[in-house]
Protein backbone atom coordinates (compact mmCIF):
# COMPACT_ATOMS: atom_id res chain seq x y z
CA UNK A 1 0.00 0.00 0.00
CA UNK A 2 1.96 3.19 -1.23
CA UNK A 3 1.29 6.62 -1.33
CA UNK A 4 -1.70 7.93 -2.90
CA UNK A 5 -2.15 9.70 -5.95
CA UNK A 6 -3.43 13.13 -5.92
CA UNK A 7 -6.46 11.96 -7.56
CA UNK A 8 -7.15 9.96 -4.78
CA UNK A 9 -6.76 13.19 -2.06
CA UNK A 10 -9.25 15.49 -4.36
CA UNK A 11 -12.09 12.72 -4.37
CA UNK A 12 -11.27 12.63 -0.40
CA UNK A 13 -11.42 16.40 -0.15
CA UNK A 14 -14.78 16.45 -2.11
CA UNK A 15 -16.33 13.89 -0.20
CA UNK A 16 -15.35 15.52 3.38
CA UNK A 17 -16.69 18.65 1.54
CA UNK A 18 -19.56 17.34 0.82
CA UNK A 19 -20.15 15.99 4.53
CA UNK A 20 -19.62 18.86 6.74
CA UNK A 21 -19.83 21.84 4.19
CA UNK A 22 -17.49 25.07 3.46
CA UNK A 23 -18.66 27.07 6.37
CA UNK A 24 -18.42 24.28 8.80
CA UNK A 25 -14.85 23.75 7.43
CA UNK A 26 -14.21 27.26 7.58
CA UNK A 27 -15.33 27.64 11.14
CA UNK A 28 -13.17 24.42 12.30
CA UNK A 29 -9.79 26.03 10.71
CA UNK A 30 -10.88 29.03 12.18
CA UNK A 31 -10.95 27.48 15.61
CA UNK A 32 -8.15 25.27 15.55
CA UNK A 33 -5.89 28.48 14.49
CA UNK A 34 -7.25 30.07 17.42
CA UNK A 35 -6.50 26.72 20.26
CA UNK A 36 -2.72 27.21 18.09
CA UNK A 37 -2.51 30.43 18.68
CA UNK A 38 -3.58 30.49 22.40
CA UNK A 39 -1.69 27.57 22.90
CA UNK A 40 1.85 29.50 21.87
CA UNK A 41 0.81 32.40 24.20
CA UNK A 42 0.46 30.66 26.82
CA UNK A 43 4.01 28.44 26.35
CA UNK A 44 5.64 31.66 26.08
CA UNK A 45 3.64 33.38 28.74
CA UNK A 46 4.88 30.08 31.00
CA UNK A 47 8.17 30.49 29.88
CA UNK A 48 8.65 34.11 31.62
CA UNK A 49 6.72 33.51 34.81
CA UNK A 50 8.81 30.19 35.69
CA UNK A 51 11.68 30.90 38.91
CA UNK A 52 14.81 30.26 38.39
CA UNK A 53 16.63 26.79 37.60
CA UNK A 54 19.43 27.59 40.38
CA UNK A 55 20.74 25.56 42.80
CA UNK A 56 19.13 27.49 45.33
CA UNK A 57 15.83 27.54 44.05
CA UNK A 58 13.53 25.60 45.61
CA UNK A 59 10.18 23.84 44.42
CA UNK A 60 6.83 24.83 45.64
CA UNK A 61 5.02 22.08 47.74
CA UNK A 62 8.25 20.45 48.21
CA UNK A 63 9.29 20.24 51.71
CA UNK A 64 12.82 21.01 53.13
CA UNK A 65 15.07 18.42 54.79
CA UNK A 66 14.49 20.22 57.79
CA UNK A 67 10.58 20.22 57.97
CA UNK A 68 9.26 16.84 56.98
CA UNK A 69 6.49 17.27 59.10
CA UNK A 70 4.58 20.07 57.21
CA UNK A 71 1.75 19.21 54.66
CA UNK A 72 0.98 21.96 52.07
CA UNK A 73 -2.42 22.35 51.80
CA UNK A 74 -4.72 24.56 49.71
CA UNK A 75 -8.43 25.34 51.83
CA UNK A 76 -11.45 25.93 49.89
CA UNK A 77 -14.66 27.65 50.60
CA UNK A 78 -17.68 25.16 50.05
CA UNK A 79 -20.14 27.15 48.16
């Protein structure tokens, strides 16, 4: 089973055509462009807010050597 021709991809693209429609199409490009988009933001938005690698910095949540006995908690309000 090789490659396929290009004949083959134009009757594919006419059939999906067919199914959902230009505007649908449109609108799912449209929206997956956007999730893309948003997606890089937010990796490079990430990228600036993160501490420093150091030796001396320290991870949130993570306990010291010296204080073992502490849990880290977050409390919520029941609404």
């Amino acid at each position: 089973m090789g490659s396929f021709s290009i004949w083959h991809w134009l009757i594919v693209l006419l059939v999906v055509v067919m199914i959902f429609g230009t505007k649908k199409l449109r609108n799912m490009g449209s929206d997956l462009g956007g999730a893309v988009k948003g997606f890089k933001d937010g990796m490079k938005d990430g990228s600036a807010d993160a501490p420093s690698t150091g030796p001396t910095a320290q991870v949130q949540g993570q306990p010291t050597a010296a204080d073992k006995s502490t849990i880290d908690v977050e409390a919520r309000q029941k609404s």
